[in-house]
Protein backbone atom coordinates (compact mmCIF):
# COMPACT_ATOMS: atom_id res chain seq x y z
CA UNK A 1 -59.15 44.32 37.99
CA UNK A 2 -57.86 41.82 40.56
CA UNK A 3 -57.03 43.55 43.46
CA UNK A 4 -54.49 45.73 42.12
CA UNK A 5 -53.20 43.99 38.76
CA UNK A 6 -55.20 44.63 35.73
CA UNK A 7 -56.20 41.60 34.07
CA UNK A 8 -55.61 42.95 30.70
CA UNK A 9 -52.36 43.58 31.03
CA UNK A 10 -51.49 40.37 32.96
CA UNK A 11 -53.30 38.71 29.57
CA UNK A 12 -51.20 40.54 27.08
CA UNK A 13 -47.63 39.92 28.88
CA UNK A 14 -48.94 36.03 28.86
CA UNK A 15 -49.91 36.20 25.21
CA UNK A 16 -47.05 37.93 24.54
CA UNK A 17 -44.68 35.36 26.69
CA UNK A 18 -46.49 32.09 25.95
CA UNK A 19 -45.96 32.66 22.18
CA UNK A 20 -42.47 33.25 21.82
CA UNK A 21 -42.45 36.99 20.68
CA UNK A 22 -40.55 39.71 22.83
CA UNK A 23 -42.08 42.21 25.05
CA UNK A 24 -39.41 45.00 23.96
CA UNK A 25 -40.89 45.13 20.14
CA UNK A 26 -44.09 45.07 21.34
CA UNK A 27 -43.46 48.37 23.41
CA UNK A 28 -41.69 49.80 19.95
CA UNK A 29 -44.93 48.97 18.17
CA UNK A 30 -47.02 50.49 20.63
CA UNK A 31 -44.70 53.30 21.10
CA UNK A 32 -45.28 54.12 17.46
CA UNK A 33 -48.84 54.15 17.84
CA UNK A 34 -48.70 56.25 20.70
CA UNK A 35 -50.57 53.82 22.67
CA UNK A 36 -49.94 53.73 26.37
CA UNK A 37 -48.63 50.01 27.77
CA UNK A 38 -46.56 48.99 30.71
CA UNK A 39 -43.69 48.97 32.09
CA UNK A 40 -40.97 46.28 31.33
CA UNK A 41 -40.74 45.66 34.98
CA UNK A 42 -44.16 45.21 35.12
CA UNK A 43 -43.70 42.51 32.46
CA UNK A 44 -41.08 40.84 34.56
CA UNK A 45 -42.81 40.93 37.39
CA UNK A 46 -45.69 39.16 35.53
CA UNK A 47 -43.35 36.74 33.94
CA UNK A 48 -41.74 36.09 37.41
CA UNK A 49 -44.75 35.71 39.60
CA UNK A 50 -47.50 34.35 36.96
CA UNK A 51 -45.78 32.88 33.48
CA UNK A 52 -43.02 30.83 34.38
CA UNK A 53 -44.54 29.06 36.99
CA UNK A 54 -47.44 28.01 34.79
CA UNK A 55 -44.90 27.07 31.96
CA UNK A 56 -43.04 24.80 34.38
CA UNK A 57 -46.33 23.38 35.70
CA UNK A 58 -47.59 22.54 32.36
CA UNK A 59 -44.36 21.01 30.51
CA UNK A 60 -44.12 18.87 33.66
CA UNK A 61 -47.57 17.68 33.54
CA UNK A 62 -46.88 16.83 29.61
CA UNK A 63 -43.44 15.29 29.99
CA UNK A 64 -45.23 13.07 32.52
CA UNK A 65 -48.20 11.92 30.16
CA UNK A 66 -45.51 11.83 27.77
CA UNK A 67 -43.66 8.91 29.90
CA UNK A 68 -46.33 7.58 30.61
CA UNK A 69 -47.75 6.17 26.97
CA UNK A 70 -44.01 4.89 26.18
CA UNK A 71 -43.71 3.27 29.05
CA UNK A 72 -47.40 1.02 28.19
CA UNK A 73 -45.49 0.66 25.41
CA UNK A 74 -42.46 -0.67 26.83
CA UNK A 75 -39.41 0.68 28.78
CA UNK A 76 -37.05 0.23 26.32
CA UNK A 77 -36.69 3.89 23.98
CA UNK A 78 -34.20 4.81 21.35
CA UNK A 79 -33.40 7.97 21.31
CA UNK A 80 -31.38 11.03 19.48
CA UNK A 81 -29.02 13.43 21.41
CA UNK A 82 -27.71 16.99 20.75
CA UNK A 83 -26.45 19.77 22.51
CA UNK A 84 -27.28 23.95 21.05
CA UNK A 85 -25.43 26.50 22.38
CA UNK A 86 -26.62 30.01 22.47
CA UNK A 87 -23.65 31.55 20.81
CA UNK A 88 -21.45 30.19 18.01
CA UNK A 89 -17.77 29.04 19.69
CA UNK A 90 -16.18 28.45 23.11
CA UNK A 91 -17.27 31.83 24.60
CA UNK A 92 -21.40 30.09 25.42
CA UNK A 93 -23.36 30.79 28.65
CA UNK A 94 -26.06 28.50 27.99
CA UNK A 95 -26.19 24.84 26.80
CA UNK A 96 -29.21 22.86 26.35
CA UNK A 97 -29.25 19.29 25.40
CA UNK A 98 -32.02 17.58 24.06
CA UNK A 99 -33.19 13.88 23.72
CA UNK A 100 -35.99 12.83 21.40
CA UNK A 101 -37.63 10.04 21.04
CA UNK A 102 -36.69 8.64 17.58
CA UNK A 103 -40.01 6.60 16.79
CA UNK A 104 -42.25 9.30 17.60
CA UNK A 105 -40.24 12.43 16.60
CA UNK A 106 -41.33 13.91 20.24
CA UNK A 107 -39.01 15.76 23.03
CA UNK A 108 -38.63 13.84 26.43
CA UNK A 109 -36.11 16.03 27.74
CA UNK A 110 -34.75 18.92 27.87
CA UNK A 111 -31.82 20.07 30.19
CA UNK A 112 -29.99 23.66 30.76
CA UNK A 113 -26.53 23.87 31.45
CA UNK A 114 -24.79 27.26 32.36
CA UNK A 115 -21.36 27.34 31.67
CA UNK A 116 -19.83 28.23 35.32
CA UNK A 117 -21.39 24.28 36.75
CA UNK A 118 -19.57 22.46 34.87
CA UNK A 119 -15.94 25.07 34.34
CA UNK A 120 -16.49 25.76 31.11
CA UNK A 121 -18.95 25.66 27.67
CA UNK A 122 -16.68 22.43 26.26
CA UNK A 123 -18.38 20.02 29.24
CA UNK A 124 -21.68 21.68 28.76
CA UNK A 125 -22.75 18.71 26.66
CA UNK A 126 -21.58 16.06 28.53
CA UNK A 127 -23.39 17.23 31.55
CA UNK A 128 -26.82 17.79 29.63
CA UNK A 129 -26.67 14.35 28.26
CA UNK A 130 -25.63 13.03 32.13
CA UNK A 131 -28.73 14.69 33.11
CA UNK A 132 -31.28 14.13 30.46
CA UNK A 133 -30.11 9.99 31.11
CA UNK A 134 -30.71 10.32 34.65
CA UNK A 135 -34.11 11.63 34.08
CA UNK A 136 -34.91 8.96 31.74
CA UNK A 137 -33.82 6.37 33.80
CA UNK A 138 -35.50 8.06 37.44
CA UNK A 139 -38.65 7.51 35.93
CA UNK A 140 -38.17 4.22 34.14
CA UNK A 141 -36.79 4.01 30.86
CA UNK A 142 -33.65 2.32 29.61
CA UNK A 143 -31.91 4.25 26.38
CA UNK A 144 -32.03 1.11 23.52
CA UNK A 145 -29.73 3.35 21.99
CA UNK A 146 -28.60 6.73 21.16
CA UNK A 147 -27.69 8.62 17.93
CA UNK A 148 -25.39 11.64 18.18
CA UNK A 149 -22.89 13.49 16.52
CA UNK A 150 -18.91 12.23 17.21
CA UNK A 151 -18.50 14.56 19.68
CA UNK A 152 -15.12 12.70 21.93
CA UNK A 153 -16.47 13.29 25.41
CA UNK A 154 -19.86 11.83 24.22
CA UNK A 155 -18.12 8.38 23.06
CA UNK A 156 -15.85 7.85 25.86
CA UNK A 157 -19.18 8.70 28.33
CA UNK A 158 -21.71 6.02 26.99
CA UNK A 159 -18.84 3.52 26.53
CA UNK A 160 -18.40 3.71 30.28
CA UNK A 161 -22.18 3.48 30.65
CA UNK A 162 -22.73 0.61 28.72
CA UNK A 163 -24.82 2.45 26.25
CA UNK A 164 -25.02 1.45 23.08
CA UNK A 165 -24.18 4.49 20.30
CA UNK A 166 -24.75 5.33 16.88
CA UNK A 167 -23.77 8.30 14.70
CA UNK A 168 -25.83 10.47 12.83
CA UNK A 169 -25.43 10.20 9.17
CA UNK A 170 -25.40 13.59 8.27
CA UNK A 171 -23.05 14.55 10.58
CA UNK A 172 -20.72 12.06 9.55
CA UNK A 173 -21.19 12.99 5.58
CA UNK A 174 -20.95 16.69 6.19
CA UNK A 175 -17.54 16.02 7.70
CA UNK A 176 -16.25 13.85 5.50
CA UNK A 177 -17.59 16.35 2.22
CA UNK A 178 -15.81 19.56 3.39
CA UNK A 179 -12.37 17.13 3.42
CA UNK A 180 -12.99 15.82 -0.05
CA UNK A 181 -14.00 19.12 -1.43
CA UNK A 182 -10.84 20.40 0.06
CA UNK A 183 -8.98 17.62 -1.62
CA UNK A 184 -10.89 17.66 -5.17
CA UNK A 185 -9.59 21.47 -5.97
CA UNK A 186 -7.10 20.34 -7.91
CA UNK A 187 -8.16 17.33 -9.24
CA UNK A 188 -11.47 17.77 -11.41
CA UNK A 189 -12.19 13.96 -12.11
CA UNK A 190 -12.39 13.84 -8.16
CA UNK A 191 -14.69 16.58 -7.86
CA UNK A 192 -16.96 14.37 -10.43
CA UNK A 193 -17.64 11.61 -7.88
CA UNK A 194 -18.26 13.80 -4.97
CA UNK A 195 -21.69 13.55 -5.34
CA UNK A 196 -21.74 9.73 -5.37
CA UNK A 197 -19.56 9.09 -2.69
CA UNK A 198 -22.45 11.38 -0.77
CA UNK A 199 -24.92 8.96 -1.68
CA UNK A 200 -22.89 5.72 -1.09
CA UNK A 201 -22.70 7.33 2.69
CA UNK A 202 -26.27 6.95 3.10
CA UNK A 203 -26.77 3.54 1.25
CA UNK A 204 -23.94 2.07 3.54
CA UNK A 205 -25.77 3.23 6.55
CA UNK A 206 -29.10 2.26 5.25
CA UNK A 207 -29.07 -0.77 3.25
CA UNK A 208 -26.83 -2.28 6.19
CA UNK A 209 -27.53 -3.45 9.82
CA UNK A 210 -24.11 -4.23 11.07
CA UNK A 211 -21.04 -2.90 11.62
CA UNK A 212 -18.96 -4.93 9.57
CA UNK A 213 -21.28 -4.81 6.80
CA UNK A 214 -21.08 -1.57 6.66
CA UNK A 215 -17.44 -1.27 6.40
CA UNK A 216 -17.33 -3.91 3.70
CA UNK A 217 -19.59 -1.70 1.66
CA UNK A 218 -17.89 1.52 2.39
CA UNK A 219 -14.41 -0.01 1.44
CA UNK A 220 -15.80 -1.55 -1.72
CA UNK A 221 -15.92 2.03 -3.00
CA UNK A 222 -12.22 2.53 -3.70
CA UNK A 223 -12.68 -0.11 -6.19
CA UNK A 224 -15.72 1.00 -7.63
CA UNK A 225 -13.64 4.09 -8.31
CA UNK A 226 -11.32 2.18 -10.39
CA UNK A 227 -14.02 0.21 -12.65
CA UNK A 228 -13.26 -2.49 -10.72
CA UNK A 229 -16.70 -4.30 -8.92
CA UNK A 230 -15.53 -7.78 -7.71
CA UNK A 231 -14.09 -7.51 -4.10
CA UNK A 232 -12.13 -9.32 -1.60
CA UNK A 233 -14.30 -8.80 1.76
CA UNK A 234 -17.05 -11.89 1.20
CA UNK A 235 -19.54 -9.48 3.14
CA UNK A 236 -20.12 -7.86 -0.07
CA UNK A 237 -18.17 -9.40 -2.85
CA UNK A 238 -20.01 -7.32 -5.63
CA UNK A 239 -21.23 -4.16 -6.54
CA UNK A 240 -25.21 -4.19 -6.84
CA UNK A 241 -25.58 -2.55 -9.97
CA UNK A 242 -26.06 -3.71 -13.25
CA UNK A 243 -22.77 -4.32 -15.31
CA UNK A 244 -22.30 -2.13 -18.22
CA UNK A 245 -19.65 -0.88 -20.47
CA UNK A 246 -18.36 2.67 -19.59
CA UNK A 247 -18.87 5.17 -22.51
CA UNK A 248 -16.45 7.09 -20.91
CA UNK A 249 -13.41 5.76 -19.73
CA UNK A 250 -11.70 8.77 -18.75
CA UNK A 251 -13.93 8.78 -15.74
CA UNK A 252 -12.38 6.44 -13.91
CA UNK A 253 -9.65 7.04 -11.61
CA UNK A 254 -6.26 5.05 -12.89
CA UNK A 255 -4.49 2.77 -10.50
CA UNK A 256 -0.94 5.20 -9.23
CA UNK A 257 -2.50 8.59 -10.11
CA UNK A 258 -2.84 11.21 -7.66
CA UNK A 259 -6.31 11.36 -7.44
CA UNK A 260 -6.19 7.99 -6.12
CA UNK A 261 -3.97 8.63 -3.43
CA UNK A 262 -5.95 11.62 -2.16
CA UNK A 263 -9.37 9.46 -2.20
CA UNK A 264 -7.54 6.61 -0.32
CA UNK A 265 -5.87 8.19 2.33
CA UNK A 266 -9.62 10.24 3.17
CA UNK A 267 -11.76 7.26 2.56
CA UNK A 268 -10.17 4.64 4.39
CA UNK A 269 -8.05 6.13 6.86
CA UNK A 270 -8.56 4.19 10.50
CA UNK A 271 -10.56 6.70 11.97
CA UNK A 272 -13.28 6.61 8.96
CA UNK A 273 -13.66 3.29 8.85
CA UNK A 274 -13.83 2.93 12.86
CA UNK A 275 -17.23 6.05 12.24
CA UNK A 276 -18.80 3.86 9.65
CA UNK A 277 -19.22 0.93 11.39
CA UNK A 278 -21.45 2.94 14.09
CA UNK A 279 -23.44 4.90 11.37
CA UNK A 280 -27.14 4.88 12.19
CA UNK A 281 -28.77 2.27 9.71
CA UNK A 282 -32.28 3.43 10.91
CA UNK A 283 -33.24 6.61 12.82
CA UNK A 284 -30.95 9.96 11.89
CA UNK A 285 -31.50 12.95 14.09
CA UNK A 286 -32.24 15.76 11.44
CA UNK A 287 -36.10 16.15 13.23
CA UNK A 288 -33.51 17.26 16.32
CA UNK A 289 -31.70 19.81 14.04
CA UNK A 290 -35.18 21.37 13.19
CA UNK A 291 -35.91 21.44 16.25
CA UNK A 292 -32.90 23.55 17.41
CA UNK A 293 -33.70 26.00 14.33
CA UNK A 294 -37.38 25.82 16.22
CA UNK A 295 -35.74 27.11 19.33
CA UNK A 296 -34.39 30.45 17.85
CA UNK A 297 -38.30 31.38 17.30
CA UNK A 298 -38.97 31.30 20.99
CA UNK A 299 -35.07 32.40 22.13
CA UNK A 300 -33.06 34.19 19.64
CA UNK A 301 -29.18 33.79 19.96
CA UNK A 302 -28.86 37.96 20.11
CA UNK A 303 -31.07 38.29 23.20
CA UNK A 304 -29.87 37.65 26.33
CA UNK A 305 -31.91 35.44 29.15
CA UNK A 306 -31.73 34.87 32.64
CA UNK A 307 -31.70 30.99 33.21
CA UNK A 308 -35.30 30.74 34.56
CA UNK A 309 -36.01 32.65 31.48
CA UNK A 310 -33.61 30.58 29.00
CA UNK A 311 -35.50 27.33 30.57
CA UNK A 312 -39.17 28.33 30.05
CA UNK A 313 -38.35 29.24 26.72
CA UNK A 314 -36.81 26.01 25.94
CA UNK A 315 -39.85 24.67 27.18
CA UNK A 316 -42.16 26.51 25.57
CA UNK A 317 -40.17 25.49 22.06
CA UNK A 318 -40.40 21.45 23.17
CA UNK A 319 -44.44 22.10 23.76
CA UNK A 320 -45.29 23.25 20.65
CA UNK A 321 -42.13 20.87 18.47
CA UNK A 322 -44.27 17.93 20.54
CA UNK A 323 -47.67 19.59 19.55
CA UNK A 324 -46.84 19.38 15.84
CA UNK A 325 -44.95 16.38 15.56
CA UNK A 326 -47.07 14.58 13.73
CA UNK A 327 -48.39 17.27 11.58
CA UNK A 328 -49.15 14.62 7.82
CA UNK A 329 -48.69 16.45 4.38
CA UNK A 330 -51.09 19.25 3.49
CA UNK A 331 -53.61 18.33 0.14
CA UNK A 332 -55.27 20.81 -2.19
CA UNK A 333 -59.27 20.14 -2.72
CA UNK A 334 -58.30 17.77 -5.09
CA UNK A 335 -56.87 15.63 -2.80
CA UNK A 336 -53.29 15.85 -4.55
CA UNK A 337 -49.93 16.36 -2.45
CA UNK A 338 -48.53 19.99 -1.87
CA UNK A 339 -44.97 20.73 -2.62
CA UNK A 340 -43.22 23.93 -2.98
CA UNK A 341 -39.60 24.11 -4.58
CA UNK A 342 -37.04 25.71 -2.51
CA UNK A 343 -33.31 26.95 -3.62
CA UNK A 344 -30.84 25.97 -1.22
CA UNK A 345 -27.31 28.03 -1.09
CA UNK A 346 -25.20 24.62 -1.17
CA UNK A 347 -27.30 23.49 -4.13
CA UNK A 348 -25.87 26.18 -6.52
CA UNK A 349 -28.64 27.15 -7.73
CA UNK A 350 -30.92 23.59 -8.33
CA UNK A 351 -34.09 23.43 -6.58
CA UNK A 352 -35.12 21.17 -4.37
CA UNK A 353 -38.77 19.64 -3.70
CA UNK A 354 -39.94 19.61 -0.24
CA UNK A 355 -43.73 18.56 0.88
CA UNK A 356 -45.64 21.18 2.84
CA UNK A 357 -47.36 20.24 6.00
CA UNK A 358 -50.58 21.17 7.63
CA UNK A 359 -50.58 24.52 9.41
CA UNK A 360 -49.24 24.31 12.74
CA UNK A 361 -51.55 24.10 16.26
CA UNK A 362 -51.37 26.46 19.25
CA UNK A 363 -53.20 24.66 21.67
CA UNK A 364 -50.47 24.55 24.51
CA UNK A 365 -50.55 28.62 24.89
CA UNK A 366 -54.73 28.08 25.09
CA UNK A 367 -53.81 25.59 27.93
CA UNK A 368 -51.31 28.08 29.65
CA UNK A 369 -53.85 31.25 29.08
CA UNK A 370 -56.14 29.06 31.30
CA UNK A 371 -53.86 28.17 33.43
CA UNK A 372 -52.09 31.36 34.09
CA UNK A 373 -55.53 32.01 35.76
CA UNK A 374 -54.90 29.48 38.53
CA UNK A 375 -51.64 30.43 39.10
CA UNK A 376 -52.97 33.89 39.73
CA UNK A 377 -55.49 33.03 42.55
CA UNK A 378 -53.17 30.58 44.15
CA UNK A 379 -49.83 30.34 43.29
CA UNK A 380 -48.45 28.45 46.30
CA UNK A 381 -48.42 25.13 45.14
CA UNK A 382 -46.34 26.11 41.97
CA UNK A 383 -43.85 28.63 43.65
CA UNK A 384 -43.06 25.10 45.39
CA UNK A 385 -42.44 23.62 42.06
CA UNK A 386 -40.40 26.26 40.97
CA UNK A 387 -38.32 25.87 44.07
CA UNK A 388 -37.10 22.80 42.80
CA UNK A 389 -35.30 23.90 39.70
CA UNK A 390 -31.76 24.90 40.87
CA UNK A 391 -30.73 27.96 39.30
CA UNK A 392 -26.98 28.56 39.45
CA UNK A 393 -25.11 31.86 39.84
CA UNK A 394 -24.59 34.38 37.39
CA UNK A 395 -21.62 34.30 35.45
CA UNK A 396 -20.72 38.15 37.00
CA UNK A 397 -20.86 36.82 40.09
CA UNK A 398 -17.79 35.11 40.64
CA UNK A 399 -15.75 38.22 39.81
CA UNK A 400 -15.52 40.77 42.26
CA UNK A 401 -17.10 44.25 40.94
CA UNK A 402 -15.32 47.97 40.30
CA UNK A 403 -17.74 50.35 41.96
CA UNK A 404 -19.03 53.38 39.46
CA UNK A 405 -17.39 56.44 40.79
CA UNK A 406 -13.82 54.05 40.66
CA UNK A 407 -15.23 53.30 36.91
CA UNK A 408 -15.80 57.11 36.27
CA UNK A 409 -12.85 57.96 37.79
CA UNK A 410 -10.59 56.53 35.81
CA UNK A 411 -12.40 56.89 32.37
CA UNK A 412 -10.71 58.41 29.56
CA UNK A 413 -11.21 58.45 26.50
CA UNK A 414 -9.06 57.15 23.35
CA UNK A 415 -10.22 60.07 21.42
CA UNK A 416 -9.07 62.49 23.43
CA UNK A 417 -8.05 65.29 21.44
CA UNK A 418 -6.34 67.42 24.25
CA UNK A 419 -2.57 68.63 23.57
CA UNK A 420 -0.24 66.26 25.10
């Protein structure tokens, strides 16, 4: 004991906080084991007094640290951009926006965005990425550039900053796919190329480092389609690969067909060709789309948070995403690579080879355990902190409420059965 809280139950609502899981299964499980346990206020109270001022402490005290190695190494970062919402749709509460840093695969920032600041879950992203730049550039930094997804209030916004923008890749190709898949229903020697035109996506981005280069390559593909691999753009005036006869000529797409038409009008329409030029030839943000499916560990899209509680989650997802990073591939005693063969829904059915990493650290809840222990015997210098965060109103608020006995009142049922 501690003057009146037990320390082992302070311990297990940390534990229970600091690694994600959720206090209400853990009363089920008890429950079933007719084991005695606490109160969920007691947990809150924990969580509100104790937990989420240490995790606030300590993800400040690492996003410093954090800034301070890039900046030795310069102030000059490129980054990757993305908003998750915590519902699919318009109808969100809760939008947080992330920026990583591309070379090192880590989490600067994080910023939460309830839907009532900004008049709606459509801004949400725009003001997440206005905050997470003013962060940056508070304590130093300068974005070299940013990769994103084509989201319009996201272009017009770093145009007007001056910020130089790139789009993600696969983003761009997932787009693009569902169109051509759409278009290659009827048309069966379409559907054959599909595949390529997925790869030519990614060697236009990657093999190229400027804008018009890229387009040159993309554009070159309409020919290609045709058997035809001399072009008019001198940025790329032939195809790459070696010249050989076609045992097939029926593969080809013939000049006036249909086929043709369709593949034109989605491959070089003004708005494609205007996206390729700004496809990321380097850095692509899919570490920041596993990071968002790291995020549903720690809080799950059917469980509803209070902000404070949304934000120390999100904070507790960056710690350990920032933790494991850099986790290398994991080696049997024989020193050979580990792989393990996975069958993806949109593969139909191939497998796909992926390399298995190390197991995963949990040092940052060791750090918070041991921390939640200061917080305990003095917690005025972190209520301070947490004073700090602005936390806006609740979405119920701005309506004015029905009191019960009205509510009761005028309840009836649609299954009444009574004789009319």
């Amino acid at each position: 004991m501690a003057g009146n809280t037990p320390i082992g139950n302070l311990q297990l609502s940390a534990a229970t906080y600091f690694t994600g899981s959720s206090f209400i299964q853990l009363q089920k499980v008890c429950e079933a084991m007719q084991l005695q346990i606490f109160q969920y206020d007691t947990f809150r109270r924990h969580a509100r007094n104790y937990m989420e001022p240490a995790i606030v402490h300590k993800w400040k005290m690492d996003q410093q640290h954090h800034f301070q190695q890039q900046l030795s190494l310069g102030g000059s970062v490129a980054v990757g951009g993305d908003m998750r919402a915590d519902s699919p749709g318009h109808s969100a509460k809760f939008g947080s926006y992330s920026l990583m840093n591309l070379e090192s695969n880590t989490i600067m920032d994080i910023q939460l965005v309830q839907s009532n600041e900004v008049g709606g879950s459509y801004h949400m992203e725009k003001e997440g990425l206005k905050r997470c730049l003013d962060h940056l550039e508070a304590n130093g930094f300068k974005a070299d550039y940013i990769v994103t997804d084509r989201h319009p209030q996201i272009q017009k916004y770093l145009r007007e900053r001056n910020i130089t923008q790139f789009y993600d890749v696969w983003h761009f190709e997932k787009g693009l796919s569902k169109k051509l898949e759409k278009a290659s229903h009827k048309e069966d020697i379409l559907k054959k190329w599909l595949q390529s035109i997925k790869n030519h996506v990614y060697w236009c981005a990657t093999s190229s480092t400027t804008g018009p280069e890229k387009v040159a390559k993309w554009t070159s593909l309409l020919n290609h389609l045709q058997n035809v691999h001399d072009h008019e753009d001198p940025l790329f005036p032939k195809c790459l690969h070696p010249e050989r006869a076609s045992r097939d000529p029926n593969k080809w797409l013939q000049p006036g067909s249909v086929a043709l038409h369709k593949a034109e009008k989605l491959l070089l329409n003004k708005r494609v060709l205007k996206d390729v030029a700004k496809l990321s030839h380097h850095h692509q943000t899919s570490s920041l789309e596993s990071f968002h499916s790291l995020i549903l560990r720690f809080a799950p899209k059917n469980v509803v948070f209070p902000f404070m509680g949304m934000l120390c989650r999100l904070y507790l997802a960056s710690m350990h995403h920032n933790e494991n990073a850099s986790r290398v591939q994991a080696t049997t005693s024989a020193g050979q690579a580990v792989y393990k063969v996975v069958y993806p829904k949109a593969k139909m059915g191939e497998g796909v080879v992926k390399p298995v990493k190390t197991d995963p650290t949990f040092n940052y809840v060791h750090d918070l355990m041991r921390l939640l222990m200061e917080v305990f015997e003095d917690p005025t210098s972190f209520d301070e902190e947490m004073k700090t965060i602005p936390i806006p109103p609740d979405l119920s608020a701005e309506n004015t409420r029905t009191p019960k006995a009205e509510l009761v009142a005028r309840h009836v049922s649609r299954f009444n059965l009574e004789v009319v």
